[in-house]
Each structure stands twice: as C-alpha cells, then as structure tokens.
N, C-alpha and C. Protein backbone atom coordinates (compact mmCIF):
# COMPACT_ATOMS: atom_id res chain seq x y z
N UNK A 1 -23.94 11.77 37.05
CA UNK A 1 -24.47 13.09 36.87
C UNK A 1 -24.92 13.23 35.42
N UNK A 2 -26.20 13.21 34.83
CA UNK A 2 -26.83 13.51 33.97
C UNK A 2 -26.93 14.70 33.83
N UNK A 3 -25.96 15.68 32.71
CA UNK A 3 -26.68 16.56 32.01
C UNK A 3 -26.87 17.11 30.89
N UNK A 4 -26.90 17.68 30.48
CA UNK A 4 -27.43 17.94 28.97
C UNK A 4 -26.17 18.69 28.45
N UNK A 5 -26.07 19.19 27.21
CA UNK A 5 -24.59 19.86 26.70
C UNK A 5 -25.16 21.42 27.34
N UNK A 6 -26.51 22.04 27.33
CA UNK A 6 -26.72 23.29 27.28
C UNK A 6 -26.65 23.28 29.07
N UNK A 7 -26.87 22.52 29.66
CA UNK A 7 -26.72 22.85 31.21
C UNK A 7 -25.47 22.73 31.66
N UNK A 8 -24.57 21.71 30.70
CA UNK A 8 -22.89 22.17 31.44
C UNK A 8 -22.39 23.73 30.57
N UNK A 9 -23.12 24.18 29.00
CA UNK A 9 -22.43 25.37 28.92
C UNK A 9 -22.92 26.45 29.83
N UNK A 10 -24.27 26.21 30.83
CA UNK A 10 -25.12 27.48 31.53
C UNK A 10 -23.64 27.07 32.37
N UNK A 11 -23.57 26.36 33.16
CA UNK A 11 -22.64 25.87 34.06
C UNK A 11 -20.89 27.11 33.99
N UNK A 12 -20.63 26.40 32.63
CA UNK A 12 -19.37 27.19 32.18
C UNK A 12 -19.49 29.09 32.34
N UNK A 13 -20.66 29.35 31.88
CA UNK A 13 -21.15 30.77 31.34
C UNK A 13 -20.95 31.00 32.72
N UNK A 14 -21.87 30.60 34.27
CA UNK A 14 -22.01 31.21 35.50
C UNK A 14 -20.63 30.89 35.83
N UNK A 15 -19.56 29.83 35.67
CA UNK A 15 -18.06 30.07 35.83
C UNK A 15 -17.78 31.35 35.79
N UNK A 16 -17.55 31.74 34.45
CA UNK A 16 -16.94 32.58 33.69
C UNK A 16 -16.76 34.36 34.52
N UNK A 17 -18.49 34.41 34.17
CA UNK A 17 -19.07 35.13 35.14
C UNK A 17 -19.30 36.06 36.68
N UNK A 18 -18.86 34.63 36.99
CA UNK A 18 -19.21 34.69 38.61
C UNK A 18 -17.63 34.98 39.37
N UNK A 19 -16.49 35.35 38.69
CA UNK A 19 -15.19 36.13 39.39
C UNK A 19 -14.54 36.96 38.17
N UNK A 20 -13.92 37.14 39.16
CA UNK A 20 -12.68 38.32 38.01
C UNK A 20 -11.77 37.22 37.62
N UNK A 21 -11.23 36.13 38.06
CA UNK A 21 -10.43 35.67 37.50
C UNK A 21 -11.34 34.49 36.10
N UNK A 22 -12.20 34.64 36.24
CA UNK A 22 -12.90 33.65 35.43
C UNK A 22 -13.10 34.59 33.74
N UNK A 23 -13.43 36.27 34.41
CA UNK A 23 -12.97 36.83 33.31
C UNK A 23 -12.30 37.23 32.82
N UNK A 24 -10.79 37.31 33.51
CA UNK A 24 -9.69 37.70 33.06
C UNK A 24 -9.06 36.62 32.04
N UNK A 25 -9.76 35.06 32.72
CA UNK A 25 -9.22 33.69 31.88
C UNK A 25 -9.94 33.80 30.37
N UNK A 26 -10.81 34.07 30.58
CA UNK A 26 -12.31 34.47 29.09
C UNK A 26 -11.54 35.47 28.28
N UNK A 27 -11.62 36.72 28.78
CA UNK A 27 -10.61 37.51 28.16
C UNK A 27 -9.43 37.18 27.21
N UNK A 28 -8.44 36.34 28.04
CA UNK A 28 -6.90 36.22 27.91
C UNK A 28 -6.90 35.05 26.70
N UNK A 29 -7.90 34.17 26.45
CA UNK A 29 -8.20 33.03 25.79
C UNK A 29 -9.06 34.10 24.28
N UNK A 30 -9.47 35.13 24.63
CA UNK A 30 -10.16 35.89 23.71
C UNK A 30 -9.14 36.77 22.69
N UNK A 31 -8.15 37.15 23.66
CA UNK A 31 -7.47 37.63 22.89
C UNK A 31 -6.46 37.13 21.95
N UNK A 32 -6.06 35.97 22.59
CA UNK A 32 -4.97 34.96 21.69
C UNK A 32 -5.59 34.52 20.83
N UNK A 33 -6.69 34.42 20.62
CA UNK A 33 -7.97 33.77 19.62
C UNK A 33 -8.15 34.77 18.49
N UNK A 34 -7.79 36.27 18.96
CA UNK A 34 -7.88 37.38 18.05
C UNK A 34 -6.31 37.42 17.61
N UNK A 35 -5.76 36.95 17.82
CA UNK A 35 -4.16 37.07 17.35
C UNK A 35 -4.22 35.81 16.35
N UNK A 36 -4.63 34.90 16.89
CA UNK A 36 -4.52 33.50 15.95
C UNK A 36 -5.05 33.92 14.70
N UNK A 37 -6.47 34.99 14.88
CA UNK A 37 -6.87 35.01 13.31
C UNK A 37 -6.51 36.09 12.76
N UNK A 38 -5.83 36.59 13.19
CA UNK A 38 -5.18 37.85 12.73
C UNK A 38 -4.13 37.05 11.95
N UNK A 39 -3.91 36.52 12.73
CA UNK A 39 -1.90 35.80 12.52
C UNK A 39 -2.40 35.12 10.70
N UNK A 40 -3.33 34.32 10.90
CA UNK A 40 -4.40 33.50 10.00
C UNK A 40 -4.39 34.30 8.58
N UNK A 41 -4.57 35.56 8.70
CA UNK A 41 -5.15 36.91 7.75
C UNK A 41 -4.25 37.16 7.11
N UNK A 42 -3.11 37.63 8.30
CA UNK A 42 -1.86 38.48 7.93
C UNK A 42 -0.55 38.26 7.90
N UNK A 43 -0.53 36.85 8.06
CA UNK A 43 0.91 36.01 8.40
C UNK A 43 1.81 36.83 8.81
N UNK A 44 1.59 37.93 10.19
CA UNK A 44 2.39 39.10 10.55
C UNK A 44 3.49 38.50 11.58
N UNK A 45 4.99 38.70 11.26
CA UNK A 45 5.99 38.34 12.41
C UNK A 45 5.23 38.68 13.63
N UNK A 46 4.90 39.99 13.81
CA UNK A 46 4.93 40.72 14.92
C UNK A 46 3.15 40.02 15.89
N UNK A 47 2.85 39.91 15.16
CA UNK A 47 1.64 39.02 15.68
C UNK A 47 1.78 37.50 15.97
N UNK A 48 2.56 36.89 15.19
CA UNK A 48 3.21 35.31 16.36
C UNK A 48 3.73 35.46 17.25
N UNK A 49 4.72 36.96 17.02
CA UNK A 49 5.74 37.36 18.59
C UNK A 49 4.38 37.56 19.76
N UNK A 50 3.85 38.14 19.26
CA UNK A 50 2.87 38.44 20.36
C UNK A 50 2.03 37.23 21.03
N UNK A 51 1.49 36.46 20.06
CA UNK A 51 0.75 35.30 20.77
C UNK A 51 1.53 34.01 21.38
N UNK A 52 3.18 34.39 20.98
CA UNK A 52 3.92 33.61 21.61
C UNK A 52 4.24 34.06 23.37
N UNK A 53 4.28 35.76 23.13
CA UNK A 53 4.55 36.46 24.51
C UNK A 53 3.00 35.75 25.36
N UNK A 54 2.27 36.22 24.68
CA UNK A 54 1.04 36.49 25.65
C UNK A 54 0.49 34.97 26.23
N UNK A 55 1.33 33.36 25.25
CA UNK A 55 0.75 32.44 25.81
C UNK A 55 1.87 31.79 26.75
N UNK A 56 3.18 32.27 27.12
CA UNK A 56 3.94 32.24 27.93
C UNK A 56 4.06 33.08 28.91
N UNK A 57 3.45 34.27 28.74
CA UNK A 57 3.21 34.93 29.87
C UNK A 57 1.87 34.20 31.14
N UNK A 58 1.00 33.90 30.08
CA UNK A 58 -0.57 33.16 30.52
C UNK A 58 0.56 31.84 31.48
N UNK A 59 0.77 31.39 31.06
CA UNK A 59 1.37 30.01 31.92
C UNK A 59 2.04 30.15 33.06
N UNK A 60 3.08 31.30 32.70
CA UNK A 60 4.43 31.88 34.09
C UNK A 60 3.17 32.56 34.97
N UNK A 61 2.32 33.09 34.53
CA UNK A 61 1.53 33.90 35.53
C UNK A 61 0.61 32.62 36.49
N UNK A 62 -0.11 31.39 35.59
CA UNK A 62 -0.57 30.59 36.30
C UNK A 62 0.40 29.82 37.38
N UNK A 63 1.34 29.34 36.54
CA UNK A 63 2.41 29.18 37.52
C UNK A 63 3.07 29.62 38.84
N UNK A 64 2.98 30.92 38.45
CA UNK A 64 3.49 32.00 39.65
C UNK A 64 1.87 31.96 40.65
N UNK A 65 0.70 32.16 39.89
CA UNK A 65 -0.05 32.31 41.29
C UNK A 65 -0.63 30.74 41.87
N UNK A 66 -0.41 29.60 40.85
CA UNK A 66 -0.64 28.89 41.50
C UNK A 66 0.67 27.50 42.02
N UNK A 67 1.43 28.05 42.54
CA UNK A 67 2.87 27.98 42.50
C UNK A 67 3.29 26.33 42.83
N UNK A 68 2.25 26.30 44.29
CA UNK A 68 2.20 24.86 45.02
C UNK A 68 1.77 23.55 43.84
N UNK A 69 0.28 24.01 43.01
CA UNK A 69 -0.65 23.15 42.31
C UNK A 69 0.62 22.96 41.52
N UNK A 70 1.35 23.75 40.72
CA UNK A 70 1.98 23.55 39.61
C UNK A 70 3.48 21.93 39.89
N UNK A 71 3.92 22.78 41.35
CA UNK A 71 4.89 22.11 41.34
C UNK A 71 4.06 20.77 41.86
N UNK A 72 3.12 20.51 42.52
CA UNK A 72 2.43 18.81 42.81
C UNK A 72 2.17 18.25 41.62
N UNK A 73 1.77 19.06 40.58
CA UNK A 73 1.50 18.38 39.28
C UNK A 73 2.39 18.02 38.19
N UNK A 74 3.81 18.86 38.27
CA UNK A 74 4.93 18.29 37.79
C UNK A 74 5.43 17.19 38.68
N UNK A 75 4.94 16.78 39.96
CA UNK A 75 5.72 16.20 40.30
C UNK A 75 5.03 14.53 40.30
N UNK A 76 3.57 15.13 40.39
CA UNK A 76 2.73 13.36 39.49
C UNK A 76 3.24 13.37 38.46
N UNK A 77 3.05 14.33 37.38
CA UNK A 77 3.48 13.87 35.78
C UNK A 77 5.02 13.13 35.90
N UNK A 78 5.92 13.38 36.49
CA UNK A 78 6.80 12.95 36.98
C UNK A 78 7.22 11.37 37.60
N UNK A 79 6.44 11.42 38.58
CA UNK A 79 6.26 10.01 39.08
C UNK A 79 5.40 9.13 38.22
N UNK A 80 4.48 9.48 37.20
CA UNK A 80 3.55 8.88 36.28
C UNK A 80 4.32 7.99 35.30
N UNK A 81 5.16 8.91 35.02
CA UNK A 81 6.65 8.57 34.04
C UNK A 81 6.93 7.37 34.43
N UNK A 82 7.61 7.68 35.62
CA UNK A 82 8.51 6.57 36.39
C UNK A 82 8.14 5.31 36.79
N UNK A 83 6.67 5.73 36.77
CA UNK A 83 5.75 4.19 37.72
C UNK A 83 5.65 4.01 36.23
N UNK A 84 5.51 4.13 35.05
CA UNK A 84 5.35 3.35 34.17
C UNK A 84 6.39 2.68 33.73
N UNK A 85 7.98 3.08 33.77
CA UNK A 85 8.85 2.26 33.04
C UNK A 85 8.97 1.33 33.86
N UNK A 86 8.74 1.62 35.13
CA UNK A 86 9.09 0.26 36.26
C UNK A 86 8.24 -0.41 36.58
N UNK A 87 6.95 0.20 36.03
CA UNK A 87 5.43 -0.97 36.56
C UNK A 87 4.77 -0.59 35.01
N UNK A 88 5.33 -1.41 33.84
CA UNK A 88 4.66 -1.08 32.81
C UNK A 88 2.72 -1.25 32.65
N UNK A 89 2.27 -1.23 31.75
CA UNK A 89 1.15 -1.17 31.41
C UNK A 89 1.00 -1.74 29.84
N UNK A 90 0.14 -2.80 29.93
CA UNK A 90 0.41 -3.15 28.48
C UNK A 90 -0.76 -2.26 27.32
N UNK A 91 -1.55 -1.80 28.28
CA UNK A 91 -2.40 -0.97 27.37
C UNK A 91 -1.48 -0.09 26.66
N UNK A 92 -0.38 1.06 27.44
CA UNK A 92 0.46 1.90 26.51
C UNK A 92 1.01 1.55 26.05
N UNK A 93 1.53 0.04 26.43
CA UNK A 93 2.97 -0.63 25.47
C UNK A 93 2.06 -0.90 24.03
N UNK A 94 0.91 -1.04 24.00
CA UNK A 94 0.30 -1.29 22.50
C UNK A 94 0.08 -0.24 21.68
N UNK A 95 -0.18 1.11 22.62
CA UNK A 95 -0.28 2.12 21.92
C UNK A 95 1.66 2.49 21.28
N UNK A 96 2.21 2.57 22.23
CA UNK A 96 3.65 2.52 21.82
C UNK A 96 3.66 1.65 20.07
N UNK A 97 3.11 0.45 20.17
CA UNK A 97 3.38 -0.31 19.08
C UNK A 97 2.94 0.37 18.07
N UNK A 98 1.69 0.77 18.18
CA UNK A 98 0.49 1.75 17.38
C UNK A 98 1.64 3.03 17.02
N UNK A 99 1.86 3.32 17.55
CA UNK A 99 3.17 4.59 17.14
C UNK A 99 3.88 3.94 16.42
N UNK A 100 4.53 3.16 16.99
CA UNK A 100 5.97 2.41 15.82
C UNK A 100 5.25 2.12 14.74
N UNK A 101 4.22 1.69 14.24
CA UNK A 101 3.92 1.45 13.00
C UNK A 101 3.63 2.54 12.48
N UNK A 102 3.31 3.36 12.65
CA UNK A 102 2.70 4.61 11.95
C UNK A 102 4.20 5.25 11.52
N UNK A 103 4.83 5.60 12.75
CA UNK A 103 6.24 5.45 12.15
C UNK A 103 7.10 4.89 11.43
N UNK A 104 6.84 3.60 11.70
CA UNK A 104 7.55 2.53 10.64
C UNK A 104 7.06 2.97 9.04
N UNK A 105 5.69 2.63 8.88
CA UNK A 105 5.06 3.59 7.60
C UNK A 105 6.02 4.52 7.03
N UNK A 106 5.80 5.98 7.76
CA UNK A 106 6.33 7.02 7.40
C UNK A 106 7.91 6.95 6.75
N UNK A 107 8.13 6.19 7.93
CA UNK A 107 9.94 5.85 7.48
C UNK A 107 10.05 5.25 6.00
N UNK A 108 9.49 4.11 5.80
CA UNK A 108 9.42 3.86 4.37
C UNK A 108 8.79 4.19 3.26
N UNK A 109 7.75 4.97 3.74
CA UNK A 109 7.26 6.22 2.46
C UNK A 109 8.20 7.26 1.86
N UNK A 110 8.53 7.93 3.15
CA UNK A 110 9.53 9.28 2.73
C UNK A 110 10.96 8.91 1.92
N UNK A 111 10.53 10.38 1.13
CA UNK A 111 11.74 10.18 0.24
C UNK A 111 12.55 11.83 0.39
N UNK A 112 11.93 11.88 2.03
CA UNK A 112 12.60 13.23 1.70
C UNK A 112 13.42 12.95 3.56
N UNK A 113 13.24 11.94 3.90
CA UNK A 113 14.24 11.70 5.32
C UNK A 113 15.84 11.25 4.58
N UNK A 114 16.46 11.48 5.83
CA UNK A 114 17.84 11.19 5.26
C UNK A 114 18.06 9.75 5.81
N UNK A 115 18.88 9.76 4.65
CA UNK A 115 19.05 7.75 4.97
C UNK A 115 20.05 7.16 6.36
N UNK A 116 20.37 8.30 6.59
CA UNK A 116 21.11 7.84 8.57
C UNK A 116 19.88 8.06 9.38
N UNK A 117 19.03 8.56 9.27
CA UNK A 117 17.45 8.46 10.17
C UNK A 117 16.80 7.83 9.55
N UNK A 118 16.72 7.28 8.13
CA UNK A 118 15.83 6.01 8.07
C UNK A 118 16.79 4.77 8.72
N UNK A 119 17.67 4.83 8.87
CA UNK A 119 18.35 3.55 9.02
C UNK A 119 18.28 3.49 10.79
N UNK A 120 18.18 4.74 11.38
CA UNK A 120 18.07 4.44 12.89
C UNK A 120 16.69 3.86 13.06
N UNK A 121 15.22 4.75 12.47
CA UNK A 121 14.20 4.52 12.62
C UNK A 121 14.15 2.67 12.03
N UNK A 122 14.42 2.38 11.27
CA UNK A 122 14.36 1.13 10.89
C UNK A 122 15.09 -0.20 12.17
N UNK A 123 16.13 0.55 12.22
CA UNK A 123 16.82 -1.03 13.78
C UNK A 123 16.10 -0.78 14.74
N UNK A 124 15.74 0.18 15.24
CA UNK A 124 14.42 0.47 16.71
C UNK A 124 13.68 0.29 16.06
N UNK A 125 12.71 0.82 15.47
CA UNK A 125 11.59 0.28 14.94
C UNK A 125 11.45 -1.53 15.01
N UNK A 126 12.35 -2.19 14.08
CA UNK A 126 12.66 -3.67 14.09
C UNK A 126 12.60 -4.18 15.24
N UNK A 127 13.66 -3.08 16.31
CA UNK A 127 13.61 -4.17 17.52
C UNK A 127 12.37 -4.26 18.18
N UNK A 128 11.74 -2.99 18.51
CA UNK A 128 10.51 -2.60 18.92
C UNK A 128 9.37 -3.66 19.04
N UNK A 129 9.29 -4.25 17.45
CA UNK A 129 8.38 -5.36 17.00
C UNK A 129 9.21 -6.91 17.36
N UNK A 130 10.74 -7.16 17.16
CA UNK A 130 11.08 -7.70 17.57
C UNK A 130 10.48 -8.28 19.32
N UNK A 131 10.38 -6.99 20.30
CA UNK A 131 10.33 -7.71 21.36
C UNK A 131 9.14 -7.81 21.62
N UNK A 132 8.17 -6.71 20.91
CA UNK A 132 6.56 -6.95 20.94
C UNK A 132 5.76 -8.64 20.44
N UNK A 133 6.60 -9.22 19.06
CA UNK A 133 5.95 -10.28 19.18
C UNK A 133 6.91 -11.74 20.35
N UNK A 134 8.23 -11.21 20.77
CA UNK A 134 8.54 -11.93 21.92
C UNK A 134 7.51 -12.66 22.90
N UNK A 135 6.57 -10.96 23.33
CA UNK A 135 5.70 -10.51 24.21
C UNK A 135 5.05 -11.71 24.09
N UNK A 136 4.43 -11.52 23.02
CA UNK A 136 3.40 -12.28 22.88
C UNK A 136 3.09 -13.53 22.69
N UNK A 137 4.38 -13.99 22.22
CA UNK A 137 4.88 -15.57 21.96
C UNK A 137 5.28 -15.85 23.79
N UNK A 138 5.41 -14.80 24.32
CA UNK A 138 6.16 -15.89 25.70
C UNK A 138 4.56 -16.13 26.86
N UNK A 139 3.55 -14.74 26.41
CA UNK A 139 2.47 -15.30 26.85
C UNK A 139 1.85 -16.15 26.36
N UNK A 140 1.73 -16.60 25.22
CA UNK A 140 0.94 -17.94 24.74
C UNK A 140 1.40 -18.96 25.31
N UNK A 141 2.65 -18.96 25.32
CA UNK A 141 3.49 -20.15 25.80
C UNK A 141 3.40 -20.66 27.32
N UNK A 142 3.34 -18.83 28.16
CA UNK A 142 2.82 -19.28 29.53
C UNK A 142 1.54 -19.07 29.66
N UNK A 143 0.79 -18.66 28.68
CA UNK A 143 -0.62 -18.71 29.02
C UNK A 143 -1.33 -17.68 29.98
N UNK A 144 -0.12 -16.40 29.71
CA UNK A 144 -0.09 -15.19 30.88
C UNK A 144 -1.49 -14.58 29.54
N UNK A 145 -2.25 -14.09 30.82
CA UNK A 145 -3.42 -13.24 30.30
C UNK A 145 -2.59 -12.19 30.98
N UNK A 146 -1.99 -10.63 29.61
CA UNK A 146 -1.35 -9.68 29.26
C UNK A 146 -2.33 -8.56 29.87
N UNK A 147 -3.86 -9.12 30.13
CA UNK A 147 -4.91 -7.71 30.35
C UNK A 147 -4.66 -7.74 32.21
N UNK A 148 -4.44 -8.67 32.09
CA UNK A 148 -4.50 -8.30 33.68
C UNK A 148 -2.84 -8.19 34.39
N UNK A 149 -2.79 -6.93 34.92
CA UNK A 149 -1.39 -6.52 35.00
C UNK A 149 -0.31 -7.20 36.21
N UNK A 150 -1.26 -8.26 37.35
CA UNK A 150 -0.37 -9.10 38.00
C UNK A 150 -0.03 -9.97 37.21
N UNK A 151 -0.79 -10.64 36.28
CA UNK A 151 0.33 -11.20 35.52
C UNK A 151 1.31 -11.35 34.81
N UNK A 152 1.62 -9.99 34.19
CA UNK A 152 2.68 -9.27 33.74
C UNK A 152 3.88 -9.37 34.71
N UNK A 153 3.72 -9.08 35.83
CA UNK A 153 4.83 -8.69 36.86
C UNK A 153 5.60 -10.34 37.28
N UNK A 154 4.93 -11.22 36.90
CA UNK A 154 5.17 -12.57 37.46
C UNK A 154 6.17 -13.40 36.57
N UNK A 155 5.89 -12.99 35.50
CA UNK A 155 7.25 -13.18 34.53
C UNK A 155 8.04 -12.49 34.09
N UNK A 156 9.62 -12.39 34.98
CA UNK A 156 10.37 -11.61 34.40
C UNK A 156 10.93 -11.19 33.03
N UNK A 157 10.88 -12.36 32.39
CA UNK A 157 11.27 -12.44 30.91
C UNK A 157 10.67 -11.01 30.24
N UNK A 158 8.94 -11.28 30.54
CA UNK A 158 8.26 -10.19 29.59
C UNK A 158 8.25 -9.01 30.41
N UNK A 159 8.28 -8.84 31.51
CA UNK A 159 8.79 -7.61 32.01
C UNK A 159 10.03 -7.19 31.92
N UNK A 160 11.14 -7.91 31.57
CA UNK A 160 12.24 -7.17 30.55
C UNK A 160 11.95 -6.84 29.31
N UNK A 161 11.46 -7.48 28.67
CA UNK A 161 11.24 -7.37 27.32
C UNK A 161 10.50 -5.99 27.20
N UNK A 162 9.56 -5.85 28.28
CA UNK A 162 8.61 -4.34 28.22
C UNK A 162 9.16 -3.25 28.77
N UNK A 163 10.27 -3.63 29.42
CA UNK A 163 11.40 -2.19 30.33
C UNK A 163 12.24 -2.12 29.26
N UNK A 164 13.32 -2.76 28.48
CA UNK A 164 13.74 -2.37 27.66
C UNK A 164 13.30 -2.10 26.13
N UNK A 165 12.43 -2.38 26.01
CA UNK A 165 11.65 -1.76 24.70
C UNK A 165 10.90 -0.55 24.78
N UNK A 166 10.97 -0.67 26.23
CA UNK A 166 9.92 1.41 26.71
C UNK A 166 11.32 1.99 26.72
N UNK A 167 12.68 1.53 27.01
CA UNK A 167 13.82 2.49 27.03
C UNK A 167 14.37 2.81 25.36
N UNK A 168 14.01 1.65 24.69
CA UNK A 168 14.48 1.85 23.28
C UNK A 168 13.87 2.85 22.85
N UNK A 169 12.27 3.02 22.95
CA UNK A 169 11.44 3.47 22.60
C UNK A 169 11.46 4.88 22.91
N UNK A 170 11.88 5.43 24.49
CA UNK A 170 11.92 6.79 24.63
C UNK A 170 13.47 7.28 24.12
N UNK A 171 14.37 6.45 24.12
CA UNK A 171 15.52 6.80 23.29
C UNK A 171 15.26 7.08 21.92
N UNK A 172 14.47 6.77 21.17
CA UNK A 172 14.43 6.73 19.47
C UNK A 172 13.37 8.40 19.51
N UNK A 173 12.39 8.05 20.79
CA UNK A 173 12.19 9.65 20.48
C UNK A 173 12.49 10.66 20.55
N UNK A 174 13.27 10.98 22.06
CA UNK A 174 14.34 11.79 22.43
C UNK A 174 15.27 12.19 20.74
N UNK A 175 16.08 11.11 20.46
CA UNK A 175 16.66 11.18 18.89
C UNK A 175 15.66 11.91 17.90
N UNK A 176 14.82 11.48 17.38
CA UNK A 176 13.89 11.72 16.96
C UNK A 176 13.66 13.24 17.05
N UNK A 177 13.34 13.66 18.13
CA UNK A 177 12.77 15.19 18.13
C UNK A 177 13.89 16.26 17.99
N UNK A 178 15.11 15.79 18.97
CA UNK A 178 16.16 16.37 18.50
C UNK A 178 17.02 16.28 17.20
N UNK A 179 16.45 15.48 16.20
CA UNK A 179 16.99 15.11 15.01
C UNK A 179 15.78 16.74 14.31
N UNK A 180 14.65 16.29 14.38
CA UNK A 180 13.60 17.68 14.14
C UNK A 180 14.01 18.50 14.50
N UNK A 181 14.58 18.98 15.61
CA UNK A 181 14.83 20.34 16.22
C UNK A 181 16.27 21.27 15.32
N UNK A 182 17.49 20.13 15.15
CA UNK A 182 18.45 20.36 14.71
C UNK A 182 17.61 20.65 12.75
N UNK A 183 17.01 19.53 12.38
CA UNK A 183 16.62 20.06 10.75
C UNK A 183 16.08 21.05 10.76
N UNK A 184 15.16 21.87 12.20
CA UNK A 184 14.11 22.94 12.05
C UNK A 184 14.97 23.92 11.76
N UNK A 185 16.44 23.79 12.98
CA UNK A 185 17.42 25.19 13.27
C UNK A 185 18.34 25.19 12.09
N UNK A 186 18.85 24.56 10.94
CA UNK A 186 19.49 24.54 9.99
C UNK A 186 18.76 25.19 9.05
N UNK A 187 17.35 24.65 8.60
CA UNK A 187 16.47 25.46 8.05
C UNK A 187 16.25 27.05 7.87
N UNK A 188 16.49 27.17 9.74
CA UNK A 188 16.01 28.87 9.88
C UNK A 188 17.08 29.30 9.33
N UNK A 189 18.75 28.77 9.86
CA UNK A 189 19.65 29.72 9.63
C UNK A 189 20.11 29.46 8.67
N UNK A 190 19.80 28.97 7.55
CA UNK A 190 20.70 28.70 5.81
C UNK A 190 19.59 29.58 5.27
C-alpha cells in the first residue's frame, strides 16, 4: 500500500471525525497535552495529580469498554514472555547483550551508585558476557549458524546457556527496578 504522509494524515483526520468515540479519543489526548504544558509552565502538584487521574482513568475506561480485547492482549503479551524464555530468539538475546553493556558502562562510570549495586550489576553483568561469548565459541565450534533458529534448538548446551542467562538477566532487572523504586521511596520520605 503506497501512500503518501498527507493521505495517511487525511486518513487519520476522517478517523477522528467520522464517530464520537474518535472524538472523545482527540479530545482526551488534547487535554492531557494541555496539562503536560501547563504542568511544563507551572510545575503545579495539582496539575500532575490531574494528568495522572485523567491518564488512568483513559486506560480503566478502555479497559472496561474494551474488556475481552484487553484481557486477549494481556494474555499474548503473556504467552510472548513465555515462548521466549523457552523458545529463545537470538535476535533479543543480542539486544539483551546491547543492554548489558550500556549497563555495564553506566555501572562503571557512576560515582553516585552504591557499591552493593555496583557489585551485583558487575557478577550478572560478567556472567551475562560470560555465557554470551560461551554462545558463541560453542557455535564456531559446531558450526551452528545462530540466525537461523532450528539450529539453536539442536544444541542443548547453547540453549541452556540462553535459558539461563534470559533468567539471570530478568532477575538483575526485577533487582534493578526494585532497587530504583526503594531509592525513589527513601528519597520522597527523608
């Protein structure tokens, strides 16, 4: 389908347009947009409370009227999860890597992390790369082409190596965010 940027925005515009719910969505996106720059202006409590109400209300309401879509789509994102730790993908396992380094970075830049979270980020991190160049040493060795994903499945070795390094990996973030969450809530209340 060839079209131009101005024939998918005519496209969007006769969306918009053409129901009440298309303008109630225009609207509701209009107004949080007027709170954001308000918020922007006036760094007002009472105006984050609000664009916090009004973009959790926007969701519970999509939710509530579209009740079925919501729960089929938590329940792919769900199974998406799952088919990946058990049928990895080496395209994400590289992006995974692509994270750990950027992380790895950060970890040894900062001088403002505490040294029991550089020291976690540092042994996951390590192992991380640890089993990533495993990976890669056990395909040279078998001569497994990594792009094509039956061959992945055919050697167990590197399909451990990629199930437990996706578990290290969502463990260090899990830690990770709740390590953020706990520095955010100490913050507010000292």
């Amino acid at each position: 389908m060839e079209m131009t940027v101005i024939d998918k925005l005519i496209l969007i515009f006769k969306y918009i347009t053409s129901s009440f719910m298309g303008i109630e969505l225009f609207l509701l996106s209009l107004i949080l947009f007027l709170f954001t720059i308000l918020n922007i202006k006036k760094n007002n409590k009472i105006v984050k409370i609000m664009s916090i109400i009004l973009c959790a209300s926007f969701l519970v309401g999509l939710m509530i009227a579209y009740r079925s879509y919501a729960m089929e789509s938590i329940d792919s994102f769900i199974s998406i999860i799952l088919s990946y730790l058990y049928f990895p993908s080496m395209i994400v396992y590289f992006f995974i890597i692509l994270i750990t380094t950027i992380a790895f970075i950060c970890t040894i830049l900062s001088k403002k992390m505490a040294k029991s979270k550089k020291i976690i980020n540092c042994i996951s991190l390590s192992f991380l790369y640890f089993c990533f160049m495993a990976i890669i040493a056990l395909a040279t060795k078998g001569n497994i082409d990594l792009s094509v994903v039956n061959e992945l499945y055919k050697n167990d070795t590197i399909l451990s190596f990629v199930q437990i390094s996706n578990m290290v990996f969502f463990l260090w973030i899990e830690y990770t965010a709740l390590y953020y969450f706990y520095k955010f809530l100490e913050s507010k209340l000292d």
